[in-house]
C-alpha atoms as a PDB file:
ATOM      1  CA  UNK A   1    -119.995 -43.247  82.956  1.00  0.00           C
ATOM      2  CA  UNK A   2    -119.787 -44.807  79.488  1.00  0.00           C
ATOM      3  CA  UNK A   3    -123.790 -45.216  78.189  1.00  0.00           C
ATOM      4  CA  UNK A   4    -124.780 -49.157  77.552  1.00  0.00           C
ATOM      5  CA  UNK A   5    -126.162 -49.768  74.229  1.00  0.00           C
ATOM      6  CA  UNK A   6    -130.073 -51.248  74.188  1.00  0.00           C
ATOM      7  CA  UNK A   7    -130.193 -54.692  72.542  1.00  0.00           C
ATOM      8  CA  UNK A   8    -133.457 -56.406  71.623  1.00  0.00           C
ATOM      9  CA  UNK A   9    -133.760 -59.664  71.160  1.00  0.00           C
ATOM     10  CA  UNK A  10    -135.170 -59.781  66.697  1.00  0.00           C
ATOM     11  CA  UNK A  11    -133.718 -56.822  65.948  1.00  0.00           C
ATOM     12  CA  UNK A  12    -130.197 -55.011  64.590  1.00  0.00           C
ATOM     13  CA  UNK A  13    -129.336 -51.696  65.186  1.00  0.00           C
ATOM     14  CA  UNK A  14    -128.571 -49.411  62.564  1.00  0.00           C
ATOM     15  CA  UNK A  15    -127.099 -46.434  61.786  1.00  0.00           C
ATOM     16  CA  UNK A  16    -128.887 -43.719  59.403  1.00  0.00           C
ATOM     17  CA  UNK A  17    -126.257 -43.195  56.333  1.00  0.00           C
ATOM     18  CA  UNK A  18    -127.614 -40.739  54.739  1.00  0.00           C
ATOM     19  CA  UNK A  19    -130.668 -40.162  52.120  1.00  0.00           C
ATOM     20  CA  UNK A  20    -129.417 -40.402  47.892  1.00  0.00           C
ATOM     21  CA  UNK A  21    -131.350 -40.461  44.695  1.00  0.00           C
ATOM     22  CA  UNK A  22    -131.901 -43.439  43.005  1.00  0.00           C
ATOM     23  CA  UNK A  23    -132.886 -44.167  39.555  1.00  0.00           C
ATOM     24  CA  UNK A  24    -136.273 -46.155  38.843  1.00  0.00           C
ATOM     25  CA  UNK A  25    -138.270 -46.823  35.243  1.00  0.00           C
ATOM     26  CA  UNK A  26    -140.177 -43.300  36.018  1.00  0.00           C
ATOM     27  CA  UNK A  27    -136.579 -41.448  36.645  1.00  0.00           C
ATOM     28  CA  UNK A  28    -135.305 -40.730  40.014  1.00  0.00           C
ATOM     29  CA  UNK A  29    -136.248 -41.451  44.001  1.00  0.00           C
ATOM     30  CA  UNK A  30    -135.135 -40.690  47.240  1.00  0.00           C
ATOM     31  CA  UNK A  31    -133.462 -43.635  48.959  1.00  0.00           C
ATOM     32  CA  UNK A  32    -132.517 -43.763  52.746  1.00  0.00           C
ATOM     33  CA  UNK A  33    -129.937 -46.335  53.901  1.00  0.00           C
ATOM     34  CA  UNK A  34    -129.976 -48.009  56.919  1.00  0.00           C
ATOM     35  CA  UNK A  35    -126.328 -49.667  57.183  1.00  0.00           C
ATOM     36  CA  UNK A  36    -125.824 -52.424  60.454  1.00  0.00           C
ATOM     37  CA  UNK A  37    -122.514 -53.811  61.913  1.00  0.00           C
ATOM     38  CA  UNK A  38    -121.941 -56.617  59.051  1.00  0.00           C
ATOM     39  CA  UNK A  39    -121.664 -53.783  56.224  1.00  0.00           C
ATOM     40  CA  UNK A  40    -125.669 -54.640  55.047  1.00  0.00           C
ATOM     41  CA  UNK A  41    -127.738 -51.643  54.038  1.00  0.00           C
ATOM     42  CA  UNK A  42    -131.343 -51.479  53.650  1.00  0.00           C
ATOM     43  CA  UNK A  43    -132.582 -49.263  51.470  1.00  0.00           C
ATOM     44  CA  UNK A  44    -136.195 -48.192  51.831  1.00  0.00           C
ATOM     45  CA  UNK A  45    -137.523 -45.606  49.117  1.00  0.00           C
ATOM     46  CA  UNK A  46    -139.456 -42.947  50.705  1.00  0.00           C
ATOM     47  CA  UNK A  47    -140.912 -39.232  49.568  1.00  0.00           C
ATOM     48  CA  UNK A  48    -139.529 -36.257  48.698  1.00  0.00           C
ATOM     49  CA  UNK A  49    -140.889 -34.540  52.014  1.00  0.00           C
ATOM     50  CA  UNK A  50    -139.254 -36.771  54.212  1.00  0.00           C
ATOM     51  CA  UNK A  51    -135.898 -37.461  52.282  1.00  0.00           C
ATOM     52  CA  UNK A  52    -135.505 -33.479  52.680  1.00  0.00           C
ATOM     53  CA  UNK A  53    -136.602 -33.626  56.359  1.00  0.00           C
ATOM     54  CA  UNK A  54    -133.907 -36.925  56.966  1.00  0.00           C
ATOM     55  CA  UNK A  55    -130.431 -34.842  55.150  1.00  0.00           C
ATOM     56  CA  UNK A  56    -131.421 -31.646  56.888  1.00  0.00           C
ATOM     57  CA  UNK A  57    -131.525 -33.488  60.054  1.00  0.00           C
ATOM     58  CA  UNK A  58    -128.442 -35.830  59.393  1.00  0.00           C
ATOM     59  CA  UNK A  59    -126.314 -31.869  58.235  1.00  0.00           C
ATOM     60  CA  UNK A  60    -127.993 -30.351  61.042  1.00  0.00           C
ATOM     61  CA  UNK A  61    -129.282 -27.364  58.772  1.00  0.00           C
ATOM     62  CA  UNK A  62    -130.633 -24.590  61.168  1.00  0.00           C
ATOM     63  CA  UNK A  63    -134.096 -22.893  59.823  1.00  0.00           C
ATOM     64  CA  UNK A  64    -135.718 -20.142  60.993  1.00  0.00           C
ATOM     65  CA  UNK A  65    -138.895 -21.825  61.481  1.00  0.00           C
ATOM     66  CA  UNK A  66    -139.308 -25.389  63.173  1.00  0.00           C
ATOM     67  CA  UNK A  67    -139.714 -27.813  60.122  1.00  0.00           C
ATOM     68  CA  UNK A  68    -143.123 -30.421  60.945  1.00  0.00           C
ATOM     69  CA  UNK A  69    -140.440 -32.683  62.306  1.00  0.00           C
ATOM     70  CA  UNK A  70    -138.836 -30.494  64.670  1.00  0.00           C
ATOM     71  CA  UNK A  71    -142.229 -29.318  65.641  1.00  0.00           C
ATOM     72  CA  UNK A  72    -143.295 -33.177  67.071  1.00  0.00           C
ATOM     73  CA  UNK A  73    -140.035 -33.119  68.536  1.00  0.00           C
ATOM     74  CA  UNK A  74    -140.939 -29.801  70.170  1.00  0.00           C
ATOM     75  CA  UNK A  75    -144.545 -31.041  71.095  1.00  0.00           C
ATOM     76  CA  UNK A  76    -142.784 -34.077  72.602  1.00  0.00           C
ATOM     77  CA  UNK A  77    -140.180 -32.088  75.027  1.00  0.00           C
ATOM     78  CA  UNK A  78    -142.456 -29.709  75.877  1.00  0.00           C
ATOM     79  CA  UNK A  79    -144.724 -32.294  77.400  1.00  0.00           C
ATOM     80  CA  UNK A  80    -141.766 -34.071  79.085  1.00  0.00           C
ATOM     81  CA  UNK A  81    -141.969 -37.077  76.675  1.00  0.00           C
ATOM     82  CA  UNK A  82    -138.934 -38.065  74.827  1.00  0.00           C
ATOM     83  CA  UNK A  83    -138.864 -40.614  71.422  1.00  0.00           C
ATOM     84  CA  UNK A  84    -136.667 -44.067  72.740  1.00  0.00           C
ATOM     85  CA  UNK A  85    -136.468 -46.121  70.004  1.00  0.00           C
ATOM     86  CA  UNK A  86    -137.488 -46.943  66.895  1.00  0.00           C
ATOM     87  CA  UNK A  87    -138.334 -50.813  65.381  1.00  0.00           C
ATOM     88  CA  UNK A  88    -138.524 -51.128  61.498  1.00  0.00           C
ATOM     89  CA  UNK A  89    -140.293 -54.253  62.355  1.00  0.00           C
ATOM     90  CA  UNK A  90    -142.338 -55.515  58.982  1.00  0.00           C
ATOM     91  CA  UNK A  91    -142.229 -55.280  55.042  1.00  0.00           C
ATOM     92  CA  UNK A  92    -145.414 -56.457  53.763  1.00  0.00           C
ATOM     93  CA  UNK A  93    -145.737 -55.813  49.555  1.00  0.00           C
ATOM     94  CA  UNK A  94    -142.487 -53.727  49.447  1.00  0.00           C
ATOM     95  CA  UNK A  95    -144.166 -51.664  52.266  1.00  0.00           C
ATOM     96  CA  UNK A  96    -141.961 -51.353  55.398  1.00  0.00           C
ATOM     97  CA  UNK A  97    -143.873 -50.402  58.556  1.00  0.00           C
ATOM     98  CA  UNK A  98    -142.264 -49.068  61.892  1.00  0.00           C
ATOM     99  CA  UNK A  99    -143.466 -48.619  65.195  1.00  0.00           C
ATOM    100  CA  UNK A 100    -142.024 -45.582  67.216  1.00  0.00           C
ATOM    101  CA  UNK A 101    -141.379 -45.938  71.355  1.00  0.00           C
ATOM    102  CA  UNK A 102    -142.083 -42.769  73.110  1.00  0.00           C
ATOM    103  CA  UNK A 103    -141.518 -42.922  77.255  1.00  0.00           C
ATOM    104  CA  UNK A 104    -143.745 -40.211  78.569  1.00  0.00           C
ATOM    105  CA  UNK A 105    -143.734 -40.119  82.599  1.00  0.00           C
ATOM    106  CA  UNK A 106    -141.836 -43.131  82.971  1.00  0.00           C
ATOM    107  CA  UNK A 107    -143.962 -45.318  80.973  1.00  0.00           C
ATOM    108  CA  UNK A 108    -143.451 -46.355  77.043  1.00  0.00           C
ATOM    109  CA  UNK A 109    -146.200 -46.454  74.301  1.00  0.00           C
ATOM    110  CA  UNK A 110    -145.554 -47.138  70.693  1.00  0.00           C
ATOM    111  CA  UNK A 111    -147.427 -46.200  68.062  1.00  0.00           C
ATOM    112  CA  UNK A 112    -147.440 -47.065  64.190  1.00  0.00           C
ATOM    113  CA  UNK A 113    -145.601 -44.672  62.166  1.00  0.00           C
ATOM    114  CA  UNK A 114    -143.939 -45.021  58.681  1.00  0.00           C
ATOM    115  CA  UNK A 115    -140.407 -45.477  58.520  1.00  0.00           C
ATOM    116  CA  UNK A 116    -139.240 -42.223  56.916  1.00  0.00           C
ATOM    117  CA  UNK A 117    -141.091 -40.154  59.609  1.00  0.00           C
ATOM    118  CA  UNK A 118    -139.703 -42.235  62.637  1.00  0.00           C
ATOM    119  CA  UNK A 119    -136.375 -41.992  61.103  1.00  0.00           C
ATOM    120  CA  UNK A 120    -136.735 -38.293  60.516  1.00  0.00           C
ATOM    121  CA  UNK A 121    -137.696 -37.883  64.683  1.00  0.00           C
ATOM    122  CA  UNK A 122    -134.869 -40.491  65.827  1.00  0.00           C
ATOM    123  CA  UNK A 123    -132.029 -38.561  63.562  1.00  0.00           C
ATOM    124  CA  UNK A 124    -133.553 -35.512  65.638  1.00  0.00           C
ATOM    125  CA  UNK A 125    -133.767 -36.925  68.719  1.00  0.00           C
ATOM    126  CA  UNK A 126    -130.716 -39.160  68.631  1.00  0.00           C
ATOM    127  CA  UNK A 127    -133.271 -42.364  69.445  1.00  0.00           C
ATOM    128  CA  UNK A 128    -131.572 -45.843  68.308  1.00  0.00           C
ATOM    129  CA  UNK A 129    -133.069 -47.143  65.103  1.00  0.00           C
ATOM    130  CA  UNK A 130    -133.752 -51.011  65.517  1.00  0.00           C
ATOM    131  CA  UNK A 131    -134.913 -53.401  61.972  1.00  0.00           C
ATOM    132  CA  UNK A 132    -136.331 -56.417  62.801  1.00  0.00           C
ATOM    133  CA  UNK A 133    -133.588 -59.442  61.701  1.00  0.00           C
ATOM    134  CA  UNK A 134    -136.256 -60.951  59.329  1.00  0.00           C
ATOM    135  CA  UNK A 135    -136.610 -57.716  57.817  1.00  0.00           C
ATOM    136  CA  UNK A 136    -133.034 -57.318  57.075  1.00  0.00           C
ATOM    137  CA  UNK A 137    -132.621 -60.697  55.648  1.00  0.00           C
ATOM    138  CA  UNK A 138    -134.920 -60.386  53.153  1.00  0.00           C
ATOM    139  CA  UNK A 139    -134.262 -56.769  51.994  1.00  0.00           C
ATOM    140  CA  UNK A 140    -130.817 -55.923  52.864  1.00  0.00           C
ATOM    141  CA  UNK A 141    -127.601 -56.206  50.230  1.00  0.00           C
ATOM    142  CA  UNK A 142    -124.070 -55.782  50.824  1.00  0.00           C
ATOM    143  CA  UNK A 143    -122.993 -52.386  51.052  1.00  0.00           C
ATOM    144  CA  UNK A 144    -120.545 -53.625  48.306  1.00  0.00           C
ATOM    145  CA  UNK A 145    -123.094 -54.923  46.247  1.00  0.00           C
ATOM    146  CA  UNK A 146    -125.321 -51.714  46.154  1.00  0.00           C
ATOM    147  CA  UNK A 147    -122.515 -49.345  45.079  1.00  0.00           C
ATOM    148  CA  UNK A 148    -121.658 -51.884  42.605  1.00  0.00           C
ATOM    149  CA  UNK A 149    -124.984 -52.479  41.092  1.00  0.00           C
ATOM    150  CA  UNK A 150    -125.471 -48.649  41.451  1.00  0.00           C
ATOM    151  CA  UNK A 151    -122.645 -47.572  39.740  1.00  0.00           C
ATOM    152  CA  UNK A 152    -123.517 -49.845  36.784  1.00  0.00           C
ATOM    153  CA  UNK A 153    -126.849 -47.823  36.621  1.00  0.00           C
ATOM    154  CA  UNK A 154    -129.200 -50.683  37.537  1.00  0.00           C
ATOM    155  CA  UNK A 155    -129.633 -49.030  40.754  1.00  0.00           C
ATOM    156  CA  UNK A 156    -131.902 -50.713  42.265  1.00  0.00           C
ATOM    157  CA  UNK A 157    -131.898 -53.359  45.128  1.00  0.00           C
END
């Protein structure tokens, strides 16, 4: 039985590319990008922690000991809970802010989480990451545009 992809009404779904460095005036930050279906990425800058956590995940790296990601994934399972979705839904001040659907017993509660850590648990998980279409219209760039503004050194969105 071929599986029926969610939609929600607002919102694109996206795929995780991967997690690269990009340069800034203090030197160099991790970048994650989120591409959709019309060749847009949205970048979102996040922290060193997380952009580790994200590439491990997205390589499938194997470590001895559960990383804290794999351990709320663990914590989740083992209490028959599972993550559903998650909705990059606002970017207030260059801030974005997520909220991340977990279904525990048949029912759904979300809870406010910051991007990089839902997208950490839903490249774990396999969960669907959702951005809200306002969000991607005002912070999303060609795919073309980014490598060519990258590979000119500017870098930046």
């Amino acid at each position: 039985m071929e599986k029926v992809e969610e939609t929600i009404e607002g919102f694109q779904r996206v795929r995780v590319v991967g997690v690269f460095m990009s340069p800034v005036p203090e030197g160099v930050t991790p970048v994650v990008f989120l591409e959709n279906d019309r060749d847009e990425v949205l970048p979102i800058y996040i922290g060193a922690a997380e952009a580790f956590s994200i590439q491990t995940a997205l390589e499938k790296v194997p470590y001895p000991r559960p990383l804290t990601h794999d351990l709320l994934v663990n914590i989740l399972e083992g209490l028959n809970s599972k993550i559903e979705r998650v909705l990059i839904d606002d970017l207030s001040d260059g801030v974005f802010f997520a909220r991340l659907i977990v279904r525990v017993n048949g029912n759904e509660f979300e809870f406010d989480a910051r991007p990089s850590d839902s997208i950490a648990l839903a490249v774990r998980t396999g969960a669907p990451v959702y951005v809200s279409d306002r969000v991607m219209e005002s912070a999303s760039v060609s795919k073309d545009e980014y490598r060519i503004s990258f590979e000119e050194g500017e870098g930046e969105e």
